[in-house]
PDB file of N, CA and C in Angstrom:
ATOM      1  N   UNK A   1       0.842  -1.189   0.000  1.00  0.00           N
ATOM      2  CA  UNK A   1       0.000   0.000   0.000  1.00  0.00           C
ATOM      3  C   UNK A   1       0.878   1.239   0.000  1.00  0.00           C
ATOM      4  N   UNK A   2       0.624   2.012  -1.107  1.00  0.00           N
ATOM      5  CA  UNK A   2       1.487   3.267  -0.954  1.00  0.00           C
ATOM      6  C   UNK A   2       1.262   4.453   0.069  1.00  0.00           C
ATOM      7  N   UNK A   3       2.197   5.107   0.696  1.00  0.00           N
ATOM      8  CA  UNK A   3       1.733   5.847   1.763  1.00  0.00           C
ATOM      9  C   UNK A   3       1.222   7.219   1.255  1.00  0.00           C
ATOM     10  N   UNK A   4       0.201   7.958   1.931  1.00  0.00           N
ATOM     11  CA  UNK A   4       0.420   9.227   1.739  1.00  0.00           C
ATOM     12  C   UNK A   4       1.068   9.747   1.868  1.00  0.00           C
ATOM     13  N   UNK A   5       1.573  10.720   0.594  1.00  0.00           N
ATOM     14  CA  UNK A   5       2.020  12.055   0.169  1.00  0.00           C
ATOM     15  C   UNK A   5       1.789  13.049   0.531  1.00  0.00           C
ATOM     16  N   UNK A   6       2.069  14.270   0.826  1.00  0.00           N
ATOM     17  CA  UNK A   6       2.404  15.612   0.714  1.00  0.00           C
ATOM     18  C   UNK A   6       1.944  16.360  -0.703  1.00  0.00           C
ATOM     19  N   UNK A   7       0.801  16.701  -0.716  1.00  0.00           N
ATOM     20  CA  UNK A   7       0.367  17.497  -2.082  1.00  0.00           C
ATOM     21  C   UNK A   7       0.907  19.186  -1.544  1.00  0.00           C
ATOM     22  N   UNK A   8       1.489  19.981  -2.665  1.00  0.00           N
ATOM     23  CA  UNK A   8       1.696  20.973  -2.888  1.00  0.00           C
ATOM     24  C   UNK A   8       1.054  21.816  -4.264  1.00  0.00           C
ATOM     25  N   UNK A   9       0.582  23.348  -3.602  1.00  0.00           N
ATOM     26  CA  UNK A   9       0.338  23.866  -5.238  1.00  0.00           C
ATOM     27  C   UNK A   9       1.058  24.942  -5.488  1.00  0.00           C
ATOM     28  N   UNK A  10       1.553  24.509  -6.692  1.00  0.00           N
ATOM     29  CA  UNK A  10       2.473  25.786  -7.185  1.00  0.00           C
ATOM     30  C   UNK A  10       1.685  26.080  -8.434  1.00  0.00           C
ATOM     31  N   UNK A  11       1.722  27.398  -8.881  1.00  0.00           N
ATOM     32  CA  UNK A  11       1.585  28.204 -10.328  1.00  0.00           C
ATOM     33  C   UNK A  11       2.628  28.713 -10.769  1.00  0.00           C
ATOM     34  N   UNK A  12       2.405  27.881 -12.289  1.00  0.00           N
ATOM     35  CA  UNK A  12       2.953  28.256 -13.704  1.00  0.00           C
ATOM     36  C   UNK A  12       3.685  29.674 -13.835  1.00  0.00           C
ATOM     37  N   UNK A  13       3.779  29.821 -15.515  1.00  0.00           N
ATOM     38  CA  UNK A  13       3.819  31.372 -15.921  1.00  0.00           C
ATOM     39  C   UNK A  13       2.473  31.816 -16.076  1.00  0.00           C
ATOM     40  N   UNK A  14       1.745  31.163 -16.563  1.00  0.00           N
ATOM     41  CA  UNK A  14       0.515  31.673 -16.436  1.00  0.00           C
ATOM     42  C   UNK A  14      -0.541  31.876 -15.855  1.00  0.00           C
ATOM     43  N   UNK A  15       0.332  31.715 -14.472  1.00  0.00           N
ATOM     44  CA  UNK A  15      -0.831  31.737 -13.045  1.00  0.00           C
ATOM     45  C   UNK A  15      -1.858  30.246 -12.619  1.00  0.00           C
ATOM     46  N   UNK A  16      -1.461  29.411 -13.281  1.00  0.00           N
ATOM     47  CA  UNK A  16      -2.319  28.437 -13.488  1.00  0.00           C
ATOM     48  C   UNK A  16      -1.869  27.617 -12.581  1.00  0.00           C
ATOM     49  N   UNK A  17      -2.701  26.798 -11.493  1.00  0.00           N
ATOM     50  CA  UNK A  17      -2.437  26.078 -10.619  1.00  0.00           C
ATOM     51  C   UNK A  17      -2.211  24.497 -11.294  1.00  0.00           C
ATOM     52  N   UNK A  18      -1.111  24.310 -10.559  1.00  0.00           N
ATOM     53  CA  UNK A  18      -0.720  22.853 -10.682  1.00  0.00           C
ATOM     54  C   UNK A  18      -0.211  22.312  -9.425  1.00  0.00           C
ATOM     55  N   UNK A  19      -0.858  21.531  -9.071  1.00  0.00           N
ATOM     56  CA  UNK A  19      -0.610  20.217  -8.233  1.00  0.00           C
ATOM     57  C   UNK A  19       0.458  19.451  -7.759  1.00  0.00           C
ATOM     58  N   UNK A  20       1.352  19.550  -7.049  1.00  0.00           N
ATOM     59  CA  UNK A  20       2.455  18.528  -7.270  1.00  0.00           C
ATOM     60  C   UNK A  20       2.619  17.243  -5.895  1.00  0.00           C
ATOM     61  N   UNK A  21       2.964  16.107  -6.295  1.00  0.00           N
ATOM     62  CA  UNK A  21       3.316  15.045  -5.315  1.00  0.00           C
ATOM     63  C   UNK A  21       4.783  15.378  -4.844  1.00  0.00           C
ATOM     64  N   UNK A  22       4.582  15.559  -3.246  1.00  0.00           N
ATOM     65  CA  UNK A  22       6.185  15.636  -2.515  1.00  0.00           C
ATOM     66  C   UNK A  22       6.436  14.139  -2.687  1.00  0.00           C
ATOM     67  N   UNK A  23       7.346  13.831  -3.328  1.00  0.00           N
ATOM     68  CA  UNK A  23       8.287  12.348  -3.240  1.00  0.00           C
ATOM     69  C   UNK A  23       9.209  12.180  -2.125  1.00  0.00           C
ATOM     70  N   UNK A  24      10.116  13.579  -2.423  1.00  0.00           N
ATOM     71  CA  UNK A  24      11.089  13.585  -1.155  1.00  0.00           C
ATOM     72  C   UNK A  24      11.159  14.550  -0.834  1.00  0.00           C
ATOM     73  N   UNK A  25      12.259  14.885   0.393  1.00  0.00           N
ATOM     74  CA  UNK A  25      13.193  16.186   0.551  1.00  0.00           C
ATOM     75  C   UNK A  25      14.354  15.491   1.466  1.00  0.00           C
ATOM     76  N   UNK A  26      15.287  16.462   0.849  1.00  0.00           N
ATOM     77  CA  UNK A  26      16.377  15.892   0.848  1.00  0.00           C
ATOM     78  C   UNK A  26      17.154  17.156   1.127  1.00  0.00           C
ATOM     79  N   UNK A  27      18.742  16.528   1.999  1.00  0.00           N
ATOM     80  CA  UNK A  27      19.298  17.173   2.552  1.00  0.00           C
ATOM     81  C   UNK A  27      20.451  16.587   1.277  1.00  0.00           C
ATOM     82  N   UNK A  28      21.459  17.943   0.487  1.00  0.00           N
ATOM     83  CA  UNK A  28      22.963  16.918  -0.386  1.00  0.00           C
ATOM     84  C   UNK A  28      23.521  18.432   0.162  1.00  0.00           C
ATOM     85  N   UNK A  29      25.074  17.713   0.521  1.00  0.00           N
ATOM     86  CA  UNK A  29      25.646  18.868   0.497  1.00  0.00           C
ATOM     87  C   UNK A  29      25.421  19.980   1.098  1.00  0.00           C
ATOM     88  N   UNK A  30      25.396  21.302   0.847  1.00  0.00           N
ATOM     89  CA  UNK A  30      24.810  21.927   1.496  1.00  0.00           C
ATOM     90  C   UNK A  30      23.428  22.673   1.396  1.00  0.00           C
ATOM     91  N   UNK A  31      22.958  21.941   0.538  1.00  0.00           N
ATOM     92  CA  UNK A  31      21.544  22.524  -0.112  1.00  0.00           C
ATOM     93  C   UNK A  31      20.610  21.487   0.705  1.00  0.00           C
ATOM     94  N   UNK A  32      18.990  22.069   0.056  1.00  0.00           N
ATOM     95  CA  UNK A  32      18.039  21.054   0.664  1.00  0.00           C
ATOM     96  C   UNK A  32      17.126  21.232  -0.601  1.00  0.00           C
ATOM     97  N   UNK A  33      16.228  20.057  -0.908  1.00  0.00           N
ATOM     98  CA  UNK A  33      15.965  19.824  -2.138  1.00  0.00           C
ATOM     99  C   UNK A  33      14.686  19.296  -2.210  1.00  0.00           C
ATOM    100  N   UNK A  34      13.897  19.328  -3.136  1.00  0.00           N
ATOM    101  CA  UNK A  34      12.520  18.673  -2.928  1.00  0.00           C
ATOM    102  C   UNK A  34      12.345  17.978  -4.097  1.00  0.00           C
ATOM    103  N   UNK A  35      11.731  17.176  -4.252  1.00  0.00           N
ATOM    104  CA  UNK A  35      11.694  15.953  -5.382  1.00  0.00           C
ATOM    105  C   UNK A  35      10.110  16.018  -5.784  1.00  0.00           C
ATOM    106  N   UNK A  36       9.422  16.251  -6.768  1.00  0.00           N
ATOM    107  CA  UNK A  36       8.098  16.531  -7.047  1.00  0.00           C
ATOM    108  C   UNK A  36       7.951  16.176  -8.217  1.00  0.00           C
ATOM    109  N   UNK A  37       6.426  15.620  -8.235  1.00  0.00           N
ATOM    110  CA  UNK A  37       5.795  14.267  -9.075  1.00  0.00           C
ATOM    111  C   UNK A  37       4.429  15.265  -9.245  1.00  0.00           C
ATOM    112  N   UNK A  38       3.930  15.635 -10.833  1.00  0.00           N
ATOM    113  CA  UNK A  38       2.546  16.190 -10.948  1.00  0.00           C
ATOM    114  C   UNK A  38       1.515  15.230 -10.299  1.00  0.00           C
ATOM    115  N   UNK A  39       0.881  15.908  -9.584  1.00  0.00           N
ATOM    116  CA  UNK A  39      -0.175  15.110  -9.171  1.00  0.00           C
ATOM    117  C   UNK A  39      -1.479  14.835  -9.891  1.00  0.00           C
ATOM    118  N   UNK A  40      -1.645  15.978 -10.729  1.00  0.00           N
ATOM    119  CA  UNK A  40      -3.059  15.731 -12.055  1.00  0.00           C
ATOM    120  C   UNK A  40      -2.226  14.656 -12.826  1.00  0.00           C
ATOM    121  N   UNK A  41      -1.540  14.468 -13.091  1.00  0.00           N
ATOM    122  CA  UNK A  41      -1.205  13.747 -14.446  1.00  0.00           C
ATOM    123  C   UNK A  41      -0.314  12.265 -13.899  1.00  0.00           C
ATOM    124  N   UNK A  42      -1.340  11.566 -14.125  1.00  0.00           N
ATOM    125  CA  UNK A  42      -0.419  10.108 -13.846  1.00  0.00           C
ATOM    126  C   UNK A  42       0.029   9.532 -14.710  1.00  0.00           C
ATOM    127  N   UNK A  43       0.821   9.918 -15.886  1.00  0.00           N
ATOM    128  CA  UNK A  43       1.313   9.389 -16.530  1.00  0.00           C
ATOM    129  C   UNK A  43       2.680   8.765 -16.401  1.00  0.00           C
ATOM    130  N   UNK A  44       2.952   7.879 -16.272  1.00  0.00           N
ATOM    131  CA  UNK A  44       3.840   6.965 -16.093  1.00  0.00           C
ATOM    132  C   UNK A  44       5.196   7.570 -16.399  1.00  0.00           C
ATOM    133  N   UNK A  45       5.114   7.575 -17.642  1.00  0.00           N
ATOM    134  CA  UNK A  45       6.665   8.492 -18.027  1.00  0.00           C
ATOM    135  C   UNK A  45       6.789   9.926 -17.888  1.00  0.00           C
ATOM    136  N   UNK A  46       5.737  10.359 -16.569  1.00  0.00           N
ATOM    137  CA  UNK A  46       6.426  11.765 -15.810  1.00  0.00           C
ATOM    138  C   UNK A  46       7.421  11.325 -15.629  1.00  0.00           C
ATOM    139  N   UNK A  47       8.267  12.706 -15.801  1.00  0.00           N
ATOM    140  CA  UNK A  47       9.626  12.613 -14.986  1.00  0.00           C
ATOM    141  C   UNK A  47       9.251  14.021 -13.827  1.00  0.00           C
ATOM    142  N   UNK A  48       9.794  13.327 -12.629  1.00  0.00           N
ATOM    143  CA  UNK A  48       9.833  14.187 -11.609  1.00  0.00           C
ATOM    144  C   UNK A  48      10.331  15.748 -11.715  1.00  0.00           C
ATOM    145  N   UNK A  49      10.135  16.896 -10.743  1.00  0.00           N
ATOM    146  CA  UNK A  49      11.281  18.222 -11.152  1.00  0.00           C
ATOM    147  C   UNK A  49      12.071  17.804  -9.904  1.00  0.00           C
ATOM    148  N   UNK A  50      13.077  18.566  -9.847  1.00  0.00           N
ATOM    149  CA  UNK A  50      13.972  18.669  -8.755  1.00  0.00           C
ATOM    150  C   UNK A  50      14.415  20.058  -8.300  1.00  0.00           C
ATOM    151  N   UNK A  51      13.851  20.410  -7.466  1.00  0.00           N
ATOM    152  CA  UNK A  51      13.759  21.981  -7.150  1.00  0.00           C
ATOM    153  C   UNK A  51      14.472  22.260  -5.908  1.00  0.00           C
ATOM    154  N   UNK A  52      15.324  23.426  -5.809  1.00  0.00           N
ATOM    155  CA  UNK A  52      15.920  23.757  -4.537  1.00  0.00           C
ATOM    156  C   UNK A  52      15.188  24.343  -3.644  1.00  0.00           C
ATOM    157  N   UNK A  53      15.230  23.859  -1.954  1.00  0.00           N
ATOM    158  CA  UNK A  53      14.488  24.888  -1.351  1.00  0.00           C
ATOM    159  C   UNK A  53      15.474  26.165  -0.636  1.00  0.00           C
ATOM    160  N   UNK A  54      15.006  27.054  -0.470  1.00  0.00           N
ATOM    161  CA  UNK A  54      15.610  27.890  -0.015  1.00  0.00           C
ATOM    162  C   UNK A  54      14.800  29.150   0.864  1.00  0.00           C
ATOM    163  N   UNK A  55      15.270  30.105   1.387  1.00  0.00           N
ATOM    164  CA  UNK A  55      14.086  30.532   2.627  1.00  0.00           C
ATOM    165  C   UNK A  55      14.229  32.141   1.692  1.00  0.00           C
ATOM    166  N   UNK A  56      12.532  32.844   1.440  1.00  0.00           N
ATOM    167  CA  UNK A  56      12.839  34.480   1.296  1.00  0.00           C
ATOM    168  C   UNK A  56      13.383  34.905   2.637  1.00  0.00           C
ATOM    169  N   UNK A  57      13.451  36.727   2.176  1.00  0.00           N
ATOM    170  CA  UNK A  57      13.046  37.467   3.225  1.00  0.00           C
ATOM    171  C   UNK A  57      12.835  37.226   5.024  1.00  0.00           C
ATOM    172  N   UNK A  58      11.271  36.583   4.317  1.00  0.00           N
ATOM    173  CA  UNK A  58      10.644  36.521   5.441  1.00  0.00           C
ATOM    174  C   UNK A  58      10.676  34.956   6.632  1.00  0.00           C
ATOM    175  N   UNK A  59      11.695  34.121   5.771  1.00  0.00           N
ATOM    176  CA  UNK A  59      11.963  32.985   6.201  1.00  0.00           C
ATOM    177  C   UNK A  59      10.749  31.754   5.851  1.00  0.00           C
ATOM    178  N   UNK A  60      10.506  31.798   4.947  1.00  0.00           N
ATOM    179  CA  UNK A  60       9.262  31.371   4.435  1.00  0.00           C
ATOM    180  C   UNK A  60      10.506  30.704   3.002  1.00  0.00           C
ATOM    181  N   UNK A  61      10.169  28.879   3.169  1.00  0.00           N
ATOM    182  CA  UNK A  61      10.412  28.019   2.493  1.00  0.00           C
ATOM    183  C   UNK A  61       9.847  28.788   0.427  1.00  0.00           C
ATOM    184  N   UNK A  62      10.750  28.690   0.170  1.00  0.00           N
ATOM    185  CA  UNK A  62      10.248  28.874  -1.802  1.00  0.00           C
ATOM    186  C   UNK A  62      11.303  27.734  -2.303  1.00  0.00           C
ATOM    187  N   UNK A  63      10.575  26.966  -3.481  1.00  0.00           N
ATOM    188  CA  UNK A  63      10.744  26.755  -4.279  1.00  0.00           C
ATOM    189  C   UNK A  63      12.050  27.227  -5.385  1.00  0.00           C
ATOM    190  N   UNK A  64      13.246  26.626  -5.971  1.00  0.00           N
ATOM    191  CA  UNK A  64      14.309  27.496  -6.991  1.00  0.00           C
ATOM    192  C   UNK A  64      14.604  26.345  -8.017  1.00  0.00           C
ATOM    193  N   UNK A  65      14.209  26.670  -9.088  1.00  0.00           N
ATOM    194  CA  UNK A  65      14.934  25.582 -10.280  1.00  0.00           C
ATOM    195  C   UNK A  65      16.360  25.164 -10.193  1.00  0.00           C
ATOM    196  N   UNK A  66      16.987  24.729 -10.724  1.00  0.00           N
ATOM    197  CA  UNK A  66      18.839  23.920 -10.566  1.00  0.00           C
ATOM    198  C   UNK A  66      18.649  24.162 -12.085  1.00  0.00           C
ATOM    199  N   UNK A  67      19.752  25.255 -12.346  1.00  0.00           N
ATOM    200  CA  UNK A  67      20.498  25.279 -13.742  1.00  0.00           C
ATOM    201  C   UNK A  67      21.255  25.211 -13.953  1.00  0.00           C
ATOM    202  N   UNK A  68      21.927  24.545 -12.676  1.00  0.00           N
ATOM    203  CA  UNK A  68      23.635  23.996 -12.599  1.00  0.00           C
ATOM    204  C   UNK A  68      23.307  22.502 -12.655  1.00  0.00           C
ATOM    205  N   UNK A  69      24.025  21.949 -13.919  1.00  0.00           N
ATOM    206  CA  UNK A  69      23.767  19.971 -14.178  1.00  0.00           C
ATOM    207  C   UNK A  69      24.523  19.523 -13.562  1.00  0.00           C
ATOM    208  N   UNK A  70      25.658  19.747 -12.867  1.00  0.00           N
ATOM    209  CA  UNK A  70      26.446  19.232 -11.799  1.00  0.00           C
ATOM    210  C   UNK A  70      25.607  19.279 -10.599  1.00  0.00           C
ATOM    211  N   UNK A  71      25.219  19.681  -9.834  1.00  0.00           N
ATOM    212  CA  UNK A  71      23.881  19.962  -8.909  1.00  0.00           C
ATOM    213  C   UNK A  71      22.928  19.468  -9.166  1.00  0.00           C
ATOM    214  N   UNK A  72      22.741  19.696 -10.109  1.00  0.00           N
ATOM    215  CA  UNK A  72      21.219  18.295 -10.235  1.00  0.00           C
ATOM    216  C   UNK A  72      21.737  16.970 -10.262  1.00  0.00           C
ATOM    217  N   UNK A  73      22.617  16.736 -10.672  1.00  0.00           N
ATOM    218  CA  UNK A  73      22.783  15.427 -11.049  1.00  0.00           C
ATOM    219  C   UNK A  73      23.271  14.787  -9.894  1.00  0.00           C
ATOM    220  N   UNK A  74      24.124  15.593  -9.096  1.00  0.00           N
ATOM    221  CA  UNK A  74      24.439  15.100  -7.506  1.00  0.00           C
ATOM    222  C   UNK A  74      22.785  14.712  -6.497  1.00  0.00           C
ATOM    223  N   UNK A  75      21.660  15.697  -7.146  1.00  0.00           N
ATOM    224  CA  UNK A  75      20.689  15.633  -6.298  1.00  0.00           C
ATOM    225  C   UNK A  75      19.586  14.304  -6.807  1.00  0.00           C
ATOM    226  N   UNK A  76      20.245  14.251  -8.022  1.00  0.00           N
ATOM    227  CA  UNK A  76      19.688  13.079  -8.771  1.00  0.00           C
ATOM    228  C   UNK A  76      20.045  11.497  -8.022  1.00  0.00           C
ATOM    229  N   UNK A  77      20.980  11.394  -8.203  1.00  0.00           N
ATOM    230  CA  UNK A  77      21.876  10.517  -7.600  1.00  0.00           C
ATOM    231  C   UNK A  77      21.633  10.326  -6.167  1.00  0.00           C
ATOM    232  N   UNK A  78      21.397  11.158  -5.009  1.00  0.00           N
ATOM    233  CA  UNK A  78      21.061  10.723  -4.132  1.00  0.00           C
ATOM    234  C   UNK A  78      19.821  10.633  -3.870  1.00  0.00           C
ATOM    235  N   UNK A  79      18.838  11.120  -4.413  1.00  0.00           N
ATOM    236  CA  UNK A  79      17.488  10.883  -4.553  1.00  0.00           C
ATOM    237  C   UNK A  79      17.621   9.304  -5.094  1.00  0.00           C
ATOM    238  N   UNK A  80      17.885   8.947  -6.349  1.00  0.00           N
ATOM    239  CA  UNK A  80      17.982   7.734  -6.812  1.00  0.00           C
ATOM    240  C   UNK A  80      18.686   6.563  -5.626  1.00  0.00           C
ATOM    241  N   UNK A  81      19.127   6.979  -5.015  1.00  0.00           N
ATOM    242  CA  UNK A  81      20.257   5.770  -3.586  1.00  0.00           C
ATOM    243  C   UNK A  81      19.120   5.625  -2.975  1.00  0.00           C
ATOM    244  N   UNK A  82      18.460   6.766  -2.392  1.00  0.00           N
ATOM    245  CA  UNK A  82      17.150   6.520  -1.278  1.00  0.00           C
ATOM    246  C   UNK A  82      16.223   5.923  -1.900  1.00  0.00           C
ATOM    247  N   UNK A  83      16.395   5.991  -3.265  1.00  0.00           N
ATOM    248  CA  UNK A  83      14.813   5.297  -3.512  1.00  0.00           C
ATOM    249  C   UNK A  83      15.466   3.272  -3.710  1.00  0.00           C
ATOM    250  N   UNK A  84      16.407   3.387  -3.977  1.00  0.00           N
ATOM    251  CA  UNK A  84      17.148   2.239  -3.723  1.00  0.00           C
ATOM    252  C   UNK A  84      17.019   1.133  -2.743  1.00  0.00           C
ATOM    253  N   UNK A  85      17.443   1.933  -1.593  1.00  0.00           N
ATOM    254  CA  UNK A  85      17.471   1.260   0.351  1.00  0.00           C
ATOM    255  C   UNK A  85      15.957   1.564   0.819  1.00  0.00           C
ATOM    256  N   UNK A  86      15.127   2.114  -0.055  1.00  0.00           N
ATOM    257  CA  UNK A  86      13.674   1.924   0.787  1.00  0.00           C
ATOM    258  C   UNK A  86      13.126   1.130  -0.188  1.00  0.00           C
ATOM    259  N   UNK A  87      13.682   0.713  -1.755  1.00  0.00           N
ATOM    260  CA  UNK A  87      12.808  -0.679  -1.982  1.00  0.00           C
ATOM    261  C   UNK A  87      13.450  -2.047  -1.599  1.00  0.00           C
ATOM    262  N   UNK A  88      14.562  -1.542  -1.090  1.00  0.00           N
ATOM    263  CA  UNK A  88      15.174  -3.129  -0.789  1.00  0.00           C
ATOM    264  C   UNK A  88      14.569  -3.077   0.603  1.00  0.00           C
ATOM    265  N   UNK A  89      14.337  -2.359   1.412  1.00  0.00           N
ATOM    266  CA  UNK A  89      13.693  -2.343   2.887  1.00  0.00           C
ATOM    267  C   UNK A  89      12.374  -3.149   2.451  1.00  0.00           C
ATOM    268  N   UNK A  90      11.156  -2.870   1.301  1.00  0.00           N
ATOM    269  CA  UNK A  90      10.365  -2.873   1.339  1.00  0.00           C
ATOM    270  C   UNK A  90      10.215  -4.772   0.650  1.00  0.00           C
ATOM    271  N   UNK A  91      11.258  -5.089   0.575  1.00  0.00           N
ATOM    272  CA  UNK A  91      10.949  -6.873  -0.157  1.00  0.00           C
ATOM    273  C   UNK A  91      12.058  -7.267   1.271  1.00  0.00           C
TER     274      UNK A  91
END
């Protein structure tokens, strides 16, 4: 049985609400990271985003894209290990 998720809504460029499944969050390095799955769209060959979190101003958690591929790919990679040791936990 899959557990509940963490739904989040973020908007587009065009103001348009979209849905997303928290998969993870994750601590690499010195960043912290969130792993998100559309939640309207179950299509199989979604691929997840991988978004940085980081705090405004006001200390209030936002959302930041990774346009560094060295950084994603480190956040890739350990996202991919955890999902690893929790299906071998799970057989």
């Amino acid at each position: 049985m899959e557990e509940d998720r963490e739904l989040i809504v973020l908007y587009d460029e065009e103001d348009n609400e979209c849905r997303f499944e928290v998969l993870a969050v994750l601590d690499v390095d010195e960043g912290r990271y969130a792993i998100l799955m559309p939640a309207d769209d179950k299509d199989e060959d979604e691929e997840a985003y991988v978004l940085r979190i980081e705090q405004d101003e006001n200390g209030q958690d936002i959302l930041i894209g990774i346009d560094n591929e060295q950084e994603l790919n480190t956040v890739v990679e350990a996202y991919e290990e955890l999902a690893r040791r929790e299906n071998n936990q799970h057989n």
